[in-house]
Protein backbone atom coordinates (compact mmCIF):
# COMPACT_ATOMS: atom_id res chain seq x y z
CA UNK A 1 235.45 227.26 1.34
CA UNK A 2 234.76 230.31 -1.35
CA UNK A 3 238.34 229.73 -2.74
CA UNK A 4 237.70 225.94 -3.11
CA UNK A 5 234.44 226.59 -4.41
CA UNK A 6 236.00 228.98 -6.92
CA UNK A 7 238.48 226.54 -7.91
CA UNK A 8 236.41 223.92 -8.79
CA UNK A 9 234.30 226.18 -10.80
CA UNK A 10 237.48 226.91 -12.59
CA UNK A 11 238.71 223.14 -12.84
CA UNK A 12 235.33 222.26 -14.47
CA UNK A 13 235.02 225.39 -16.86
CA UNK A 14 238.58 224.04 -18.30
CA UNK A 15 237.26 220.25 -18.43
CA UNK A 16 234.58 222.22 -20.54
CA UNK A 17 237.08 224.12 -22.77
CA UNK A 18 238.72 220.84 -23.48
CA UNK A 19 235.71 218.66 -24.02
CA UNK A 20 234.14 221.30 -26.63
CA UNK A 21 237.34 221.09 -29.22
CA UNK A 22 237.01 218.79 -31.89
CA UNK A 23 240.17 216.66 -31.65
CA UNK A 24 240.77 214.84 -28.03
CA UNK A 25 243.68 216.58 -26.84
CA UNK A 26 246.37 213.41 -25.58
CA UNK A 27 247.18 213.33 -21.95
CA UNK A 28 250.19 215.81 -21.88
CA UNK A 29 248.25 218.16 -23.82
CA UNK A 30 245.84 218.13 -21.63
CA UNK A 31 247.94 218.53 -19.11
CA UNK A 32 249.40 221.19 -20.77
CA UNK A 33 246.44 223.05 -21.14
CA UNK A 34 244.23 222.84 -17.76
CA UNK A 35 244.07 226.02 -15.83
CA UNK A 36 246.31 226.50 -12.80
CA UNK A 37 244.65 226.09 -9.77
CA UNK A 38 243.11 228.73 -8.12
CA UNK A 39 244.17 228.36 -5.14
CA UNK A 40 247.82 228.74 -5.89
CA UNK A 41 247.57 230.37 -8.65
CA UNK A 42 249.38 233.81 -9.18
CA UNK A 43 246.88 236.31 -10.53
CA UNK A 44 247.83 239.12 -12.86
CA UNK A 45 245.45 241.76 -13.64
CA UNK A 46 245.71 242.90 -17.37
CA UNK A 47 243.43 245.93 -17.00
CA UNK A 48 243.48 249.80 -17.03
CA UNK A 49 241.23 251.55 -14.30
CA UNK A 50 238.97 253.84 -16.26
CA UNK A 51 239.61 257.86 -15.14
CA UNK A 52 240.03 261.17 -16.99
CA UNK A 53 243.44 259.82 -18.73
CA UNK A 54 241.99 256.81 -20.39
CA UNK A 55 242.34 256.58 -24.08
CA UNK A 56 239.76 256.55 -26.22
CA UNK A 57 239.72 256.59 -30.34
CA UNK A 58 240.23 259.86 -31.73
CA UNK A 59 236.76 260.14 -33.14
CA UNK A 60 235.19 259.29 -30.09
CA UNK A 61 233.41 262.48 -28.54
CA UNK A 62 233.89 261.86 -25.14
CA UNK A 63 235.65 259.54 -22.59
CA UNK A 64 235.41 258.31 -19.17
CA UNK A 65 233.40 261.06 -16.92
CA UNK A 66 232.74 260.20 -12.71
CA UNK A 67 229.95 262.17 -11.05
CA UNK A 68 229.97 262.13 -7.95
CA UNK A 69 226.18 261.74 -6.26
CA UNK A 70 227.01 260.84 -2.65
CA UNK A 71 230.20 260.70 -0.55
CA UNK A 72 230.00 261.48 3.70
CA UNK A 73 228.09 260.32 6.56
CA UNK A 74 224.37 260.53 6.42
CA UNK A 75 221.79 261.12 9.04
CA UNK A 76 221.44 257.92 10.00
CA UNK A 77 225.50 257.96 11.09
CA UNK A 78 227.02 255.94 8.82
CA UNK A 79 229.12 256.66 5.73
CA UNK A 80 227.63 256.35 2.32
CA UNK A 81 229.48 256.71 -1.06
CA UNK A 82 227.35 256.60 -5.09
CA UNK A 83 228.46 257.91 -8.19
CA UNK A 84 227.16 258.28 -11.83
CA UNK A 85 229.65 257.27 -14.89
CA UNK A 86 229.65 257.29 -18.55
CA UNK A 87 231.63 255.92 -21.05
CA UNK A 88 231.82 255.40 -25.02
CA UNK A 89 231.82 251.18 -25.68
CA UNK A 90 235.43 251.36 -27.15
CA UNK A 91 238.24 252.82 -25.04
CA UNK A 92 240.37 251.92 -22.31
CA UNK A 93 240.64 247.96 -21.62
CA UNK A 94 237.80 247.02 -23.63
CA UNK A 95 236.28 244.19 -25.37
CA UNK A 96 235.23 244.50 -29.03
CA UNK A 97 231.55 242.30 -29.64
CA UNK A 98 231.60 240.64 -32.82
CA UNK A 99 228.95 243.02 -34.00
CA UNK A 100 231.49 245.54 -33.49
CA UNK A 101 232.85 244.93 -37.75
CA UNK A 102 229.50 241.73 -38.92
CA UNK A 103 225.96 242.49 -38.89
CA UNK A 104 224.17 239.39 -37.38
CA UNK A 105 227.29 238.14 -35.30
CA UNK A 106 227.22 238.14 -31.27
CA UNK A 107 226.43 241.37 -29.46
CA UNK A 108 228.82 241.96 -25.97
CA UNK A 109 225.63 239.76 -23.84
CA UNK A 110 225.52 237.22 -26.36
CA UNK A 111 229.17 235.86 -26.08
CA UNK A 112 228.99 232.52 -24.43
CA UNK A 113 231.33 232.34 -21.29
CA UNK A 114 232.96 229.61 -22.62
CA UNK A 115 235.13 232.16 -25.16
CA UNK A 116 235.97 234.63 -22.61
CA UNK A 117 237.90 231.78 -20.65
CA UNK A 118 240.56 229.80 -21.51
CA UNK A 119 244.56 229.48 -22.20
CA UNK A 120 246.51 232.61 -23.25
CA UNK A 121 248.87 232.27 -26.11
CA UNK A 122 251.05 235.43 -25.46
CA UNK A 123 252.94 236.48 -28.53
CA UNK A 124 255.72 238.60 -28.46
CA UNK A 125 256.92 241.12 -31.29
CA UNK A 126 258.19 244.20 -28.75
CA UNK A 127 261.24 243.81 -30.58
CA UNK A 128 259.88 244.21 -34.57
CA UNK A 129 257.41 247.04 -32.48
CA UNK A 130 260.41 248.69 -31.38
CA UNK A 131 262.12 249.18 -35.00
CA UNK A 132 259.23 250.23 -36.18
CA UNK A 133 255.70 251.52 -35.17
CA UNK A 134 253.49 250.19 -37.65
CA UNK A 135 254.97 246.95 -37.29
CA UNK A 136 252.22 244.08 -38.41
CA UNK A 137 252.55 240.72 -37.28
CA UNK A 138 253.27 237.82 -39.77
CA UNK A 139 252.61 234.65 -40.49
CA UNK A 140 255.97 233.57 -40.44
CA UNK A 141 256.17 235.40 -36.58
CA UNK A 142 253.29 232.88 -35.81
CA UNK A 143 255.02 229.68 -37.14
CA UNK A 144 258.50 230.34 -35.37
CA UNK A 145 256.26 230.69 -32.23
CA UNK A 146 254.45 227.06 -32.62
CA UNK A 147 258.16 225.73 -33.50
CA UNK A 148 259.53 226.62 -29.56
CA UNK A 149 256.27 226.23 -28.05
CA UNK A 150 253.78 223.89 -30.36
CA UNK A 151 250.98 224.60 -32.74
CA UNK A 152 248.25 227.06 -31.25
CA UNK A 153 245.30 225.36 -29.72
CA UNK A 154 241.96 225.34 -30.84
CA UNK A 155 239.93 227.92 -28.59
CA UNK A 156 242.95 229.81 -27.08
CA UNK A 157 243.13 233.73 -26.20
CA UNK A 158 245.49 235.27 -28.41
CA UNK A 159 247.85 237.95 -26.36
CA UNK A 160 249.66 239.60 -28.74
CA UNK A 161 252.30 241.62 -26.74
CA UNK A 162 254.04 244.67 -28.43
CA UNK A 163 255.00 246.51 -25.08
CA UNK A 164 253.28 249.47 -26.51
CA UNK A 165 251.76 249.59 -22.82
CA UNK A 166 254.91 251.80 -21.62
CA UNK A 167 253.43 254.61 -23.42
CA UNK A 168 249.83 254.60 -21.54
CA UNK A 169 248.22 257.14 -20.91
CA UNK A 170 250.13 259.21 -23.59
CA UNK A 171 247.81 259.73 -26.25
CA UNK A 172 250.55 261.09 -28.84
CA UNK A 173 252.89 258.41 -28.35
CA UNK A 174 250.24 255.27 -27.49
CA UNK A 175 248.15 256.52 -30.35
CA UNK A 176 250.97 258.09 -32.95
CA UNK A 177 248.97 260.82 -33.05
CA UNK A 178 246.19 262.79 -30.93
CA UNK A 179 244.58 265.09 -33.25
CA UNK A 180 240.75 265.36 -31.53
CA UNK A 181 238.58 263.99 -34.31
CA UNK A 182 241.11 262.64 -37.16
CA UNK A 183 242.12 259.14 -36.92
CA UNK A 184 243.80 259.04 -40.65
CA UNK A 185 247.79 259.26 -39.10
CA UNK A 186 247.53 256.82 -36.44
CA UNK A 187 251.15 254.39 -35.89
CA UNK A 188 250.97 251.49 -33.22
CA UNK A 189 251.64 247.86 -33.95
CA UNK A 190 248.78 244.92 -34.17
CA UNK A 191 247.76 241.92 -36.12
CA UNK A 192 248.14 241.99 -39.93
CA UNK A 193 245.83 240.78 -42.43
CA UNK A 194 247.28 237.11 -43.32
CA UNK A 195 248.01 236.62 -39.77
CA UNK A 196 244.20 236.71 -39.17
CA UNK A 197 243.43 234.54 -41.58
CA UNK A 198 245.81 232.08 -39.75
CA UNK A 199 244.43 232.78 -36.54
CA UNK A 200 241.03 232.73 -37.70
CA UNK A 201 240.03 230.01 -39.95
CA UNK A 202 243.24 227.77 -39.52
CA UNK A 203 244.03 227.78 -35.83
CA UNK A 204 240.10 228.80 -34.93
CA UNK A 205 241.29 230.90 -31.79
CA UNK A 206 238.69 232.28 -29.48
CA UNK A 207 239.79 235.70 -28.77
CA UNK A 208 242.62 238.04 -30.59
CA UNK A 209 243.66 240.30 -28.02
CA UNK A 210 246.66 243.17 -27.84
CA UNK A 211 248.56 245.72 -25.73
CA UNK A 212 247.82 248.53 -28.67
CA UNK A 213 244.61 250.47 -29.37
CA UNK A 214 243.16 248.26 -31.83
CA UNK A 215 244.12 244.23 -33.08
CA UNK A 216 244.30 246.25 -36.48
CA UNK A 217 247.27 248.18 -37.04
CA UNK A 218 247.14 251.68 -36.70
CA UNK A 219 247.88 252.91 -40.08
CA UNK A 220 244.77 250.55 -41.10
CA UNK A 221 242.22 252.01 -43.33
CA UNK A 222 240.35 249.02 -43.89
CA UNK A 223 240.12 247.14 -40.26
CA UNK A 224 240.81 243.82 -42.21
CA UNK A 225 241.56 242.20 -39.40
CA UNK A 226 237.99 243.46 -37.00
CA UNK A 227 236.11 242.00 -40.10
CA UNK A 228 238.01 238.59 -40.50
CA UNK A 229 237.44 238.03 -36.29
CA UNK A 230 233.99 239.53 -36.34
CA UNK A 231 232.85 237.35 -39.35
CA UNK A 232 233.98 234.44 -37.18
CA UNK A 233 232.29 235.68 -33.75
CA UNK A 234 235.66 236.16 -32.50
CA UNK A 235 236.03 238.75 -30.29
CA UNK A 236 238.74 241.81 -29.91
CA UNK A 237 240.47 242.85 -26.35
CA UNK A 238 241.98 246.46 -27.05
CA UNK A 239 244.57 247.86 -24.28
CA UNK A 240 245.68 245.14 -22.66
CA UNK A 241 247.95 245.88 -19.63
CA UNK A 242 250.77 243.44 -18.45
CA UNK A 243 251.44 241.58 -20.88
CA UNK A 244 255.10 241.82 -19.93
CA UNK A 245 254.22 239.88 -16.63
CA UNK A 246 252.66 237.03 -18.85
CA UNK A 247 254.71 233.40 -20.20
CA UNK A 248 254.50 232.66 -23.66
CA UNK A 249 252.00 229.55 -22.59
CA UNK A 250 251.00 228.04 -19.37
CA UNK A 251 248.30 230.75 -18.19
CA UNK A 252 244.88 231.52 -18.36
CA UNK A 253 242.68 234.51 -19.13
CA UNK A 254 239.19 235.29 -17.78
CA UNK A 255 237.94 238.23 -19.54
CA UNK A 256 234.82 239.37 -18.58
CA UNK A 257 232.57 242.68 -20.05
CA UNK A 258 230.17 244.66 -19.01
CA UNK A 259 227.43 242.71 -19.97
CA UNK A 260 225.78 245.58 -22.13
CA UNK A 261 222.17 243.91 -24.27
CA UNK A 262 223.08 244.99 -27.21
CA UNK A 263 226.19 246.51 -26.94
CA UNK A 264 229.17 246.62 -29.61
CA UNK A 265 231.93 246.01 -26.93
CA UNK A 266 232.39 247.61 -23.77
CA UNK A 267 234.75 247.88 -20.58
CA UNK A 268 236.45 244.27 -19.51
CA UNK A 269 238.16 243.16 -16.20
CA UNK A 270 240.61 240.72 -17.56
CA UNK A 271 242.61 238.56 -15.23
CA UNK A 272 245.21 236.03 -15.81
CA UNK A 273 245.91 232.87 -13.72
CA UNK A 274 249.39 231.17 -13.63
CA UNK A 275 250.90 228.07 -12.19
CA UNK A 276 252.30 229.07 -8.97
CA UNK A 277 256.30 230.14 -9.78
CA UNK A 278 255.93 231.33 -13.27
CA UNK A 279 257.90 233.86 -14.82
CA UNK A 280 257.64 235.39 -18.57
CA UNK A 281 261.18 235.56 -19.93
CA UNK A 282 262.45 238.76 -21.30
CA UNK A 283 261.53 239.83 -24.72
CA UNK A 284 263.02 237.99 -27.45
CA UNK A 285 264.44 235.38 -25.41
CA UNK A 286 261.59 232.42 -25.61
């Protein structure tokens, strides 16, 4: 009974996604775009477990610390296990608030629940990523995409998948650089600026999300593209694991944070759902 409970809490969040965009989706789309069942669905977890090898910013201070507070049988006979943990807001699999880069946009407990749900749109440049590091995704990437698979829909999670998650936990290669401190000579792949944009204000996605550090690039000195999805209340997930394991459309994402009041991002668990039989195909083949 949970699981069908579940599921229809999952069927009716996606009859809520599609009754909140503007334009009636036709019957195929809609089709097209209602979550896979729950019950046979094939769930893929796109999350890092926070320990002492998580990656954090290079500015950041300090990462992930466990203290251990209890662990053993007690005097009344029966085991008991509590720990204390701290972590800074940005690091590991993470989501960024739109506070993060605007002043006056959501805070991590103010994002409605209806933009941390909904259809993934997985894009795939491992292969640009691969030639080169600082590799920034294009406009042009975006349009061959909607050619083979249809225009982006309004209110979808944006995946973008570099396969820069071979590299975790290695800060030097994941990050380009680990020097404690200096973040000036970082090189991993992400968004670009015009992409954004397109994203953004044209395709009005709900969530940018990538395999990398940061939906910015890292050579970025200006985090255009934090400040075009903040301005908008869209939201950032950093570190995405699995992305590999995920088709170009077909699934969806639940990404839910730590609901910190306040808070400029913090730790997600971010699951995917697909239809039962599903398989990505290998990069560059779509």
């Amino acid at each position: 009974m949970r699981g069908v409970r579940s599921l229809q809490v999952l069927v009716a969040t996606g009859l809520v996604w599609l009754g909140c965009q503007s334009q009636q989706p036709s019957r195929e789309e809609a089709k097209r775009l209602a979550p896979p069942a729950l019950d046979t669905a094939r769930l893929v977890d796109l999350t890092y477990a926070y320990d002492e090898d998580t990656v954090y910013w290079p500015t950041e201070s300090s990462g992930f610390e466990l203290e251990r507070q209890a662990y053993g049988q007690t005097e009344g006979g029966y085991f008991y296990s509590a720990n204390a943990f701290s972590t800074p807001e940005h690091g590991g699999t993470h989501l960024d608030a739109p506070i993060h880069f605007s002043a006056g946009r959501w805070t991590a407990d103010q994002i409605p629940l209806d933009r941390l749900i909904g259809p993934a749109v997985v894009l795939d440049a491992s292969l640009e990523a691969a030639a080169d590091p600082d590799y920034e995704l294009t406009v042009a990437d975006v349009e061959a995409w909607e050619v083979r698979h249809g225009t982006i829909p309004q209110g979808a999670i944006v995946l973008l998948y570099t396969d820069w998650g071979r590299f975790w936990p290695d800060r030097q290669t994941y990050l380009g650089d680990d020097t404690p401190g200096d973040a000036s000579n970082l090189h991993f792949p992400s968004f670009g600026r015009k992409v954004a944009h397109l994203l953004v204000d044209e395709r009005k996605v709900a969530i940018l999300g990538v395999d990398t550090a940061s939906i910015d690039p890292g050579s970025s000195t200006d985090f255009w593209v934090h400040r075009i999805a903040n301005q908008s209340n869209v939201p950032g997930l950093e570190n995405v694991a699995n992305l590999d394991q995920l088709p170009p459309t077909g699934s969806w994402v639940i990404a839910l944070p730590m609901k910190i009041a306040g808070g400029s991002g913090g730790p997600v668990r971010i699951i995917a759902l697909l239809p039962p039989g599903e398989d990505p195909l290998p990069p560059g083949e779509e």
